[in-house]
PDB file of N, CA and C in Angstrom:
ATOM      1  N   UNK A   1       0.829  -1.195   0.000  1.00  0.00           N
ATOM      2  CA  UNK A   1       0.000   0.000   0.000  1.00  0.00           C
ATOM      3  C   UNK A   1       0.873   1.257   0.000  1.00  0.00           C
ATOM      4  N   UNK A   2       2.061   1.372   0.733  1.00  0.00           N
ATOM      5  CA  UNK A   2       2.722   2.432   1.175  1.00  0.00           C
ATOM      6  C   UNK A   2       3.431   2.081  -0.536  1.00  0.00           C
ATOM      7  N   UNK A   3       3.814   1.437  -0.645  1.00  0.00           N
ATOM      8  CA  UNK A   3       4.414   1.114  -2.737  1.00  0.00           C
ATOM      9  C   UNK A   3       4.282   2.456  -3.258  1.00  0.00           C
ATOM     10  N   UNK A   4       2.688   1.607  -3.603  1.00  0.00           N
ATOM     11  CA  UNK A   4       1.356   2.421  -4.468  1.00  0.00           C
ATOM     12  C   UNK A   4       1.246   3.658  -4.660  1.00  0.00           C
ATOM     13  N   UNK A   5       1.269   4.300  -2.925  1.00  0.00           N
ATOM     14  CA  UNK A   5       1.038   5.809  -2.611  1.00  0.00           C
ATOM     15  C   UNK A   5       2.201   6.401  -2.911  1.00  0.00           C
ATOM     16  N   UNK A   6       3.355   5.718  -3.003  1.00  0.00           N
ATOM     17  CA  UNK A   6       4.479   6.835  -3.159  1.00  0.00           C
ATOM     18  C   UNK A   6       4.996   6.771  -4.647  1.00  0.00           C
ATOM     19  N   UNK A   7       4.966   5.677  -5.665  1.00  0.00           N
ATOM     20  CA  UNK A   7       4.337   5.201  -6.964  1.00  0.00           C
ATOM     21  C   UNK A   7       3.477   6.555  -7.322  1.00  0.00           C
ATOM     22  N   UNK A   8       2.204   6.399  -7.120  1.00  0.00           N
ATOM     23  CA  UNK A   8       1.423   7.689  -7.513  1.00  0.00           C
ATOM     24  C   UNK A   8       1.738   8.880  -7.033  1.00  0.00           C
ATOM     25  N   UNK A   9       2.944   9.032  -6.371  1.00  0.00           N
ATOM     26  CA  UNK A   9       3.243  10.708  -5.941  1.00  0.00           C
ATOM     27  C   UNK A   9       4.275  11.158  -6.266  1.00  0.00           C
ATOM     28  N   UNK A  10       4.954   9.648  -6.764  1.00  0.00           N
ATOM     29  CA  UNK A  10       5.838  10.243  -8.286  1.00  0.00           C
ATOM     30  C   UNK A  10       5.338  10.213  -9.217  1.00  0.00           C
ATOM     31  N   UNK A  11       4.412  10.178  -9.763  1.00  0.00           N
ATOM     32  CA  UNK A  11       3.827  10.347 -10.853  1.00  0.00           C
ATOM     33  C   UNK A  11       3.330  11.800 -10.818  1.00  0.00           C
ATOM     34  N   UNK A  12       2.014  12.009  -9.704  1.00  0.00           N
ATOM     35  CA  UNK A  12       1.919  13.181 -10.096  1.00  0.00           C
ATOM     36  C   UNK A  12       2.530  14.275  -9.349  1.00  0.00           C
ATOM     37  N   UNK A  13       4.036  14.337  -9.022  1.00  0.00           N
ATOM     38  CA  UNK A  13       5.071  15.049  -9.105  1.00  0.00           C
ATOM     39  C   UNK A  13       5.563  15.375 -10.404  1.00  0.00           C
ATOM     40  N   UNK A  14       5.774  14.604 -11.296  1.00  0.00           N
ATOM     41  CA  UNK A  14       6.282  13.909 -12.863  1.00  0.00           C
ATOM     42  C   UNK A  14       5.452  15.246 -13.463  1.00  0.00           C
ATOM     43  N   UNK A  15       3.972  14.535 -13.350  1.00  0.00           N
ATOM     44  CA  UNK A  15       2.786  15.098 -14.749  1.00  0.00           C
ATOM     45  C   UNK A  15       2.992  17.019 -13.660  1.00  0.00           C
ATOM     46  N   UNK A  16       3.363  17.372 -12.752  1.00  0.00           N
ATOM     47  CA  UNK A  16       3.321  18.773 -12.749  1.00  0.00           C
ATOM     48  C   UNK A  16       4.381  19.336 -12.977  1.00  0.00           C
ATOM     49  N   UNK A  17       5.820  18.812 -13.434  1.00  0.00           N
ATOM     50  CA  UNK A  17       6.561  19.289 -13.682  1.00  0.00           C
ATOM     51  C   UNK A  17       6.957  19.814 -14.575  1.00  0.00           C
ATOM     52  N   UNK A  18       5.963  18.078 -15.648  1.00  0.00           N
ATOM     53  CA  UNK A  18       6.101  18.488 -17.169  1.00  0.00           C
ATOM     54  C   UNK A  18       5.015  19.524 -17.583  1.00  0.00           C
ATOM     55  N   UNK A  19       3.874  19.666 -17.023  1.00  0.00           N
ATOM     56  CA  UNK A  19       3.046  20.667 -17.373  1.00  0.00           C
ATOM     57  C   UNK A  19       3.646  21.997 -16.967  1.00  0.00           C
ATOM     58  N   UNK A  20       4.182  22.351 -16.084  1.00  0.00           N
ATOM     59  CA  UNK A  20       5.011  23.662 -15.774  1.00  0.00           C
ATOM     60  C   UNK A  20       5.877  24.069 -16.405  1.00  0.00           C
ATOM     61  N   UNK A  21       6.445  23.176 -17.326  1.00  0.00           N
ATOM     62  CA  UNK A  21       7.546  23.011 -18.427  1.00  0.00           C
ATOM     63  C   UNK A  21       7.138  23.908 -19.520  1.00  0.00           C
ATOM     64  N   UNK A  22       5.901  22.687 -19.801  1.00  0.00           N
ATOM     65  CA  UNK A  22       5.447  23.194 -20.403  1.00  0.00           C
ATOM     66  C   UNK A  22       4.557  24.694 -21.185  1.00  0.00           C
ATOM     67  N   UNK A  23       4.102  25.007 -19.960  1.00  0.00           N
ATOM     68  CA  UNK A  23       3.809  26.433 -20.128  1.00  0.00           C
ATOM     69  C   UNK A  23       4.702  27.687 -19.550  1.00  0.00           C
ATOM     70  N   UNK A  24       5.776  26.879 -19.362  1.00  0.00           N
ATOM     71  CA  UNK A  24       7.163  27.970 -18.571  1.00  0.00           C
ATOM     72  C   UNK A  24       6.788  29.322 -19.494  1.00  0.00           C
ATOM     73  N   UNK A  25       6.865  30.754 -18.829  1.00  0.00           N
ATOM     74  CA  UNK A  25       6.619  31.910 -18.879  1.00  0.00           C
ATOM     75  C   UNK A  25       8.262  32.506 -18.992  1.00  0.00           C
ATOM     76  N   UNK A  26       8.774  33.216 -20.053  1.00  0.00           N
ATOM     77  CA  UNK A  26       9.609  34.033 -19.587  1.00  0.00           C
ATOM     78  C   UNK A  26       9.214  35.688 -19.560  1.00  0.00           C
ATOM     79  N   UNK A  27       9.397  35.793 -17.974  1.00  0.00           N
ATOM     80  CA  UNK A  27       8.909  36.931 -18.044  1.00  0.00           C
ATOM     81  C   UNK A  27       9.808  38.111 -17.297  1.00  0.00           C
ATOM     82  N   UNK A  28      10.937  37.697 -18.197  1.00  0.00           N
ATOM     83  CA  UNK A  28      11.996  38.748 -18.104  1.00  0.00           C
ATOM     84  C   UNK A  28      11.831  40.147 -18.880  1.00  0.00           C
ATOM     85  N   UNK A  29      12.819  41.125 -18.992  1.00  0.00           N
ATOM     86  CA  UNK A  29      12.976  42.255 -19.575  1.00  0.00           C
ATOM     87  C   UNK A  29      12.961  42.015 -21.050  1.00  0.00           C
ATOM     88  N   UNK A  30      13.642  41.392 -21.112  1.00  0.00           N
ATOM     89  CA  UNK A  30      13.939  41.643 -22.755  1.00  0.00           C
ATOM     90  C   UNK A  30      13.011  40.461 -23.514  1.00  0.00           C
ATOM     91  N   UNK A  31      12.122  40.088 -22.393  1.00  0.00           N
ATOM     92  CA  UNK A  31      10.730  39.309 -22.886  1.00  0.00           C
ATOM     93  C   UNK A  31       9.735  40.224 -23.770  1.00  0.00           C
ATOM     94  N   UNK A  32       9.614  41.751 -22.876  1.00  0.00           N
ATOM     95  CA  UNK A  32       9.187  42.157 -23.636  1.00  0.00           C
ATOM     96  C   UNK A  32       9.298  42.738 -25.137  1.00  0.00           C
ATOM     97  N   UNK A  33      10.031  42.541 -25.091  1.00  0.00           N
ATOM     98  CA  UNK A  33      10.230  43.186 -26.694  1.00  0.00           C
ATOM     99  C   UNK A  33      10.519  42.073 -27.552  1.00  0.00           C
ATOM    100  N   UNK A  34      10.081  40.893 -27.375  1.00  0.00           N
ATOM    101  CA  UNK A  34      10.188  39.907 -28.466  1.00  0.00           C
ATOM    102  C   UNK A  34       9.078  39.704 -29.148  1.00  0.00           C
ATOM    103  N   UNK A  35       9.109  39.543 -30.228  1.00  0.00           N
ATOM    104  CA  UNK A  35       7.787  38.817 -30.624  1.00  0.00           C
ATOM    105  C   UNK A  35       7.256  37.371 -30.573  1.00  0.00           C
ATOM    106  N   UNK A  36       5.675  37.765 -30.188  1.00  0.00           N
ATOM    107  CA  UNK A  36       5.778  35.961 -29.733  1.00  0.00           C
ATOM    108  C   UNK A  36       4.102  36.064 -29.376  1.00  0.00           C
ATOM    109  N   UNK A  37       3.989  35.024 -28.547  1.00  0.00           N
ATOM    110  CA  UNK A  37       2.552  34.955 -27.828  1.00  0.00           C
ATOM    111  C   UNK A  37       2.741  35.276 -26.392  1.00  0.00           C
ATOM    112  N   UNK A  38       2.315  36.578 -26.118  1.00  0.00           N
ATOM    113  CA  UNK A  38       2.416  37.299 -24.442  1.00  0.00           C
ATOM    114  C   UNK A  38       1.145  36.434 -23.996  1.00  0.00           C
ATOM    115  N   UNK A  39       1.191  36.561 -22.979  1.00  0.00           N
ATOM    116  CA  UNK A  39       0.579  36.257 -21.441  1.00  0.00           C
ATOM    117  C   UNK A  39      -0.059  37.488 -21.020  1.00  0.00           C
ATOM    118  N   UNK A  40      -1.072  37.913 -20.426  1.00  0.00           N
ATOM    119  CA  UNK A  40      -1.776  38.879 -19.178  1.00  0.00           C
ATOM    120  C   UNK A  40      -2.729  38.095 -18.456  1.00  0.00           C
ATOM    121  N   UNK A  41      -3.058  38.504 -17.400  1.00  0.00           N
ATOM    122  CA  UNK A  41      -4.002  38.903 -16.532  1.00  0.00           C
ATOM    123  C   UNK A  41      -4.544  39.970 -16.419  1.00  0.00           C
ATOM    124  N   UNK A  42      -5.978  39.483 -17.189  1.00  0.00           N
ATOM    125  CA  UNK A  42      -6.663  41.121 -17.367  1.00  0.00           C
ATOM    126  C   UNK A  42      -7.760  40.846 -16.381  1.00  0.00           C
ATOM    127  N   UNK A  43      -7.264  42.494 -15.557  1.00  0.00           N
ATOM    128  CA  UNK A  43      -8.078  43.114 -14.168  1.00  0.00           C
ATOM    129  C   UNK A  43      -9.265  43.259 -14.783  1.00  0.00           C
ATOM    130  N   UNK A  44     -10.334  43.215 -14.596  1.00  0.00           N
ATOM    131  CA  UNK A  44     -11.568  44.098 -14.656  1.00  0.00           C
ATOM    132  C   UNK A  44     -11.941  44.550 -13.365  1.00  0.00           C
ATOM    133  N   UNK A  45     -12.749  46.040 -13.843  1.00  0.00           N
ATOM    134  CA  UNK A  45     -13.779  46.106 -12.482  1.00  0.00           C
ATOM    135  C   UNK A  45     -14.811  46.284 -12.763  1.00  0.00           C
ATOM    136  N   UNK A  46     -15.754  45.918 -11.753  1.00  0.00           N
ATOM    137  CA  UNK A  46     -16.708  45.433 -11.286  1.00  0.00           C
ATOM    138  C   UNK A  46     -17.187  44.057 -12.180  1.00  0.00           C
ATOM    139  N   UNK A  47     -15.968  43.405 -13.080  1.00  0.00           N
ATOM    140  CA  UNK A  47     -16.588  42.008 -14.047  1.00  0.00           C
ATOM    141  C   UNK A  47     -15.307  41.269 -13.708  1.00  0.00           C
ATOM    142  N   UNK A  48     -15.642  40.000 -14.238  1.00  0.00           N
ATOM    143  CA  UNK A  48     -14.785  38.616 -14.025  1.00  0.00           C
ATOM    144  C   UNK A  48     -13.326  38.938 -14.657  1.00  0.00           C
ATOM    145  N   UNK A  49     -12.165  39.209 -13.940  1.00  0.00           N
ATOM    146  CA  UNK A  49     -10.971  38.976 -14.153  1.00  0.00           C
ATOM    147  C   UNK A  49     -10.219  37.568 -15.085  1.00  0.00           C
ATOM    148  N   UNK A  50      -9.816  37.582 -15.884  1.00  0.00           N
ATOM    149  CA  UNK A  50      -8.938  36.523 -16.546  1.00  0.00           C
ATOM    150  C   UNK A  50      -7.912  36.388 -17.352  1.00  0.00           C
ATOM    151  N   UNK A  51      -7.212  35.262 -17.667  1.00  0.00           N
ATOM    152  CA  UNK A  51      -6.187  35.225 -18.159  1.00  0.00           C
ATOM    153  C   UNK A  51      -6.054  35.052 -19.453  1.00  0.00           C
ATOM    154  N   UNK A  52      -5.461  35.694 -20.805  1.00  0.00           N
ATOM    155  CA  UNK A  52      -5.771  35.479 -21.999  1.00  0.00           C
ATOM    156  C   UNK A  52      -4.500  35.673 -22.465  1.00  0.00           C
ATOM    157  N   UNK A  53      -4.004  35.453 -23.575  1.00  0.00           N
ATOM    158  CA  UNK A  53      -2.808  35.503 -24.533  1.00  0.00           C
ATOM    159  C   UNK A  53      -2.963  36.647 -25.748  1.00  0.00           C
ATOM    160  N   UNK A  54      -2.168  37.015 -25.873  1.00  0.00           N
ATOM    161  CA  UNK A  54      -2.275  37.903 -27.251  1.00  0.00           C
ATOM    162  C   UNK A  54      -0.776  37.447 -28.482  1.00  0.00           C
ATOM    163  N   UNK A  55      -0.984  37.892 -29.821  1.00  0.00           N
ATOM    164  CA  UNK A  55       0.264  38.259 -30.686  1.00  0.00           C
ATOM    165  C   UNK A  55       0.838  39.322 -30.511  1.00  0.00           C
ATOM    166  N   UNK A  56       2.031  39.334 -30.926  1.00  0.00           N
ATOM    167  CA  UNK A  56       2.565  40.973 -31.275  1.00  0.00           C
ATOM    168  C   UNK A  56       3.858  40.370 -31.245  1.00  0.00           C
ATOM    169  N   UNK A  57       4.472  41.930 -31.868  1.00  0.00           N
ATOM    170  CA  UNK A  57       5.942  41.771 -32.077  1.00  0.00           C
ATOM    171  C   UNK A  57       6.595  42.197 -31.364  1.00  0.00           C
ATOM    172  N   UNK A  58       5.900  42.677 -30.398  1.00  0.00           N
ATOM    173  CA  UNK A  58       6.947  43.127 -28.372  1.00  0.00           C
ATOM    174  C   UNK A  58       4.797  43.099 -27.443  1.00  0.00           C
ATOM    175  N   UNK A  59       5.144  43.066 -26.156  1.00  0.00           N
ATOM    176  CA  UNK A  59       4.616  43.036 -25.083  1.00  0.00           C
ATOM    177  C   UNK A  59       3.399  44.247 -25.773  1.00  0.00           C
ATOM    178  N   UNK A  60       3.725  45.547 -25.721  1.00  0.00           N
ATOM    179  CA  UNK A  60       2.964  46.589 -25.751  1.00  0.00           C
ATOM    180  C   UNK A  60       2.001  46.648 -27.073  1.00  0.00           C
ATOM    181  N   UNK A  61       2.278  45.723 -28.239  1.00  0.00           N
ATOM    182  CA  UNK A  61       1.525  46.121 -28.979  1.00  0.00           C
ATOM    183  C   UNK A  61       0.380  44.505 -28.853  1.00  0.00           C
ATOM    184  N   UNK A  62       0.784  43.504 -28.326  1.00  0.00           N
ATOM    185  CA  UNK A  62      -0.002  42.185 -27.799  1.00  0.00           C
ATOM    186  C   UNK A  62      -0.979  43.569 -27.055  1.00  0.00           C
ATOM    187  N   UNK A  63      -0.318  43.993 -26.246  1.00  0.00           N
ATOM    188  CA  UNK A  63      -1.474  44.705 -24.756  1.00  0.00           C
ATOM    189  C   UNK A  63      -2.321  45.351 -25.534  1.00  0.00           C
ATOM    190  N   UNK A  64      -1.856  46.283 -26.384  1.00  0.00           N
ATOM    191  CA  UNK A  64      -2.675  47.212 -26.750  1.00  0.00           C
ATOM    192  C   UNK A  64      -3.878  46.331 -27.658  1.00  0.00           C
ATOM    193  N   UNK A  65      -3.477  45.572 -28.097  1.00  0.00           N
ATOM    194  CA  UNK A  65      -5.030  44.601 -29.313  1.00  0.00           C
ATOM    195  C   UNK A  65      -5.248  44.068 -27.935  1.00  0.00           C
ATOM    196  N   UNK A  66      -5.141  43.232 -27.342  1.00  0.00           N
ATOM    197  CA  UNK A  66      -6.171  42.733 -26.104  1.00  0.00           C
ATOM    198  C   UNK A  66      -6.919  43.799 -25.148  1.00  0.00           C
ATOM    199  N   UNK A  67      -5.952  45.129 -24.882  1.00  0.00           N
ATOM    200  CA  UNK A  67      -6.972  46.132 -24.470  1.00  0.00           C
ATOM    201  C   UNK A  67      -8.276  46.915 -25.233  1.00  0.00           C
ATOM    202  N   UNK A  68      -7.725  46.926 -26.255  1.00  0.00           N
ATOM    203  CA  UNK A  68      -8.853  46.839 -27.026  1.00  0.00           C
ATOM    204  C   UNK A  68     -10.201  46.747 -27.091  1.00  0.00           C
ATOM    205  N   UNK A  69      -9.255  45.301 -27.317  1.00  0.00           N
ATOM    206  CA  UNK A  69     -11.362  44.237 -27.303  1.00  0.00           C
ATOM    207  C   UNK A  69     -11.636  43.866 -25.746  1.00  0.00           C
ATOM    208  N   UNK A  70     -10.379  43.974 -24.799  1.00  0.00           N
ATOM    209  CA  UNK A  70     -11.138  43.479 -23.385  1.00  0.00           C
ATOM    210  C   UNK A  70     -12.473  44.590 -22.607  1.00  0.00           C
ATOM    211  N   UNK A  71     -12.532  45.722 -23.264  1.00  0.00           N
ATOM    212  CA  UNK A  71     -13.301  46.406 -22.958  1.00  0.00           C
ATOM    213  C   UNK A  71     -12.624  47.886 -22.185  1.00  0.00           C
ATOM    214  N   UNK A  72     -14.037  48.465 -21.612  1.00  0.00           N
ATOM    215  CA  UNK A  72     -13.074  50.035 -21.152  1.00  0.00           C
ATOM    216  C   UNK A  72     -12.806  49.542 -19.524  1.00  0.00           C
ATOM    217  N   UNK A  73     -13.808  48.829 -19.195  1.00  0.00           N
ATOM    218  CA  UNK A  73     -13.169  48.358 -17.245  1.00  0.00           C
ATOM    219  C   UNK A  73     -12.334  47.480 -17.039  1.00  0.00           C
ATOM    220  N   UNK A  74     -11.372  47.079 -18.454  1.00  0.00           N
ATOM    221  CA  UNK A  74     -10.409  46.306 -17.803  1.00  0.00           C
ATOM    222  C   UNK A  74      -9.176  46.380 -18.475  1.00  0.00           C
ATOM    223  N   UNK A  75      -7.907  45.915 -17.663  1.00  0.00           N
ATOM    224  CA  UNK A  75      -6.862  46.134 -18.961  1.00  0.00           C
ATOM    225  C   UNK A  75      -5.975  44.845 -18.412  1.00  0.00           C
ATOM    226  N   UNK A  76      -4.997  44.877 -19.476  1.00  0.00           N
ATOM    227  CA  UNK A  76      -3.994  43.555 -19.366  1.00  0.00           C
ATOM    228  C   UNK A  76      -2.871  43.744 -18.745  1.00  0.00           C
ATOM    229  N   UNK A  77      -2.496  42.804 -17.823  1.00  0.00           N
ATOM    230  CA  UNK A  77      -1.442  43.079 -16.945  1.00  0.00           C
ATOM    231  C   UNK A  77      -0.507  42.111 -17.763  1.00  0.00           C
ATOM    232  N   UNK A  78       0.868  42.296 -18.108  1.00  0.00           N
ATOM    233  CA  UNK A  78       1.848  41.628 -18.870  1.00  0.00           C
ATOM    234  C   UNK A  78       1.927  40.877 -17.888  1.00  0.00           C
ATOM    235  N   UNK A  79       2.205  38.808 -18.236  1.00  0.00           N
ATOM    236  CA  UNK A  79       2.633  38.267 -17.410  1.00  0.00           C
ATOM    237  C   UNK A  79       3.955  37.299 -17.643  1.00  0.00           C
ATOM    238  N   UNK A  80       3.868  37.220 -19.405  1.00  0.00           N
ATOM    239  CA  UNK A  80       5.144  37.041 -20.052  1.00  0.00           C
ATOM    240  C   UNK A  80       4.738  36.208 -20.914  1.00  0.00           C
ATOM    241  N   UNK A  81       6.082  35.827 -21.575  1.00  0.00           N
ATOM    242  CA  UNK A  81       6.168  35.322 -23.449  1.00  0.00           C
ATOM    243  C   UNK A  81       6.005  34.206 -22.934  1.00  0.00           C
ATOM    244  N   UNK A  82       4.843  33.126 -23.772  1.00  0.00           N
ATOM    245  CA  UNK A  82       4.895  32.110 -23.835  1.00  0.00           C
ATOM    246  C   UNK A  82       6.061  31.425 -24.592  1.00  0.00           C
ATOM    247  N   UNK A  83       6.794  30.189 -24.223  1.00  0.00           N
ATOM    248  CA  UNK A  83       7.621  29.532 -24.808  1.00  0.00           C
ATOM    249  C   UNK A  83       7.779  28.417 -24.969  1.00  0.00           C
TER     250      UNK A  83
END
């Protein structure tokens, strides 16, 4: 039994490592100015906050098309280049 349990807690040790891998964020300086697929967390107020991706060829112009269309009560907080 004690096997089993520690069997399955390397495993899902394993499956969160590779998923963290997988969506690893660089969200350094000179992140922003790459082109790529950015990351935010867009604030709203008084509506549902969430997380969305944008294009662009640096950080500020991803923000600016997702501010955009996210509306006037909310804006995108950079959270970094997907990679």
């Amino acid at each position: 039994m004690k096997k089993t349990i520690g069997i399955l807690g390397l495993v899902a040790g394993a499956a969160m490592m590779l998923s963290s891998a997988a969506s690893a964020l660089d969200s350094s300086f000179d992140a922003q100015s790459k082109s790529g697929t950015h990351k935010f967390y867009v604030w709203c107020t008084g509506g549902a906050d969430s997380e969305q991706t944008a294009q662009g060829s640096n950080a500020a112009e991803a923000q600016a098309s997702l501010a955009a269309s996210a509306g006037a009560n909310c804006w995108p907080v950079w959270q970094g280049l997907e990679g």
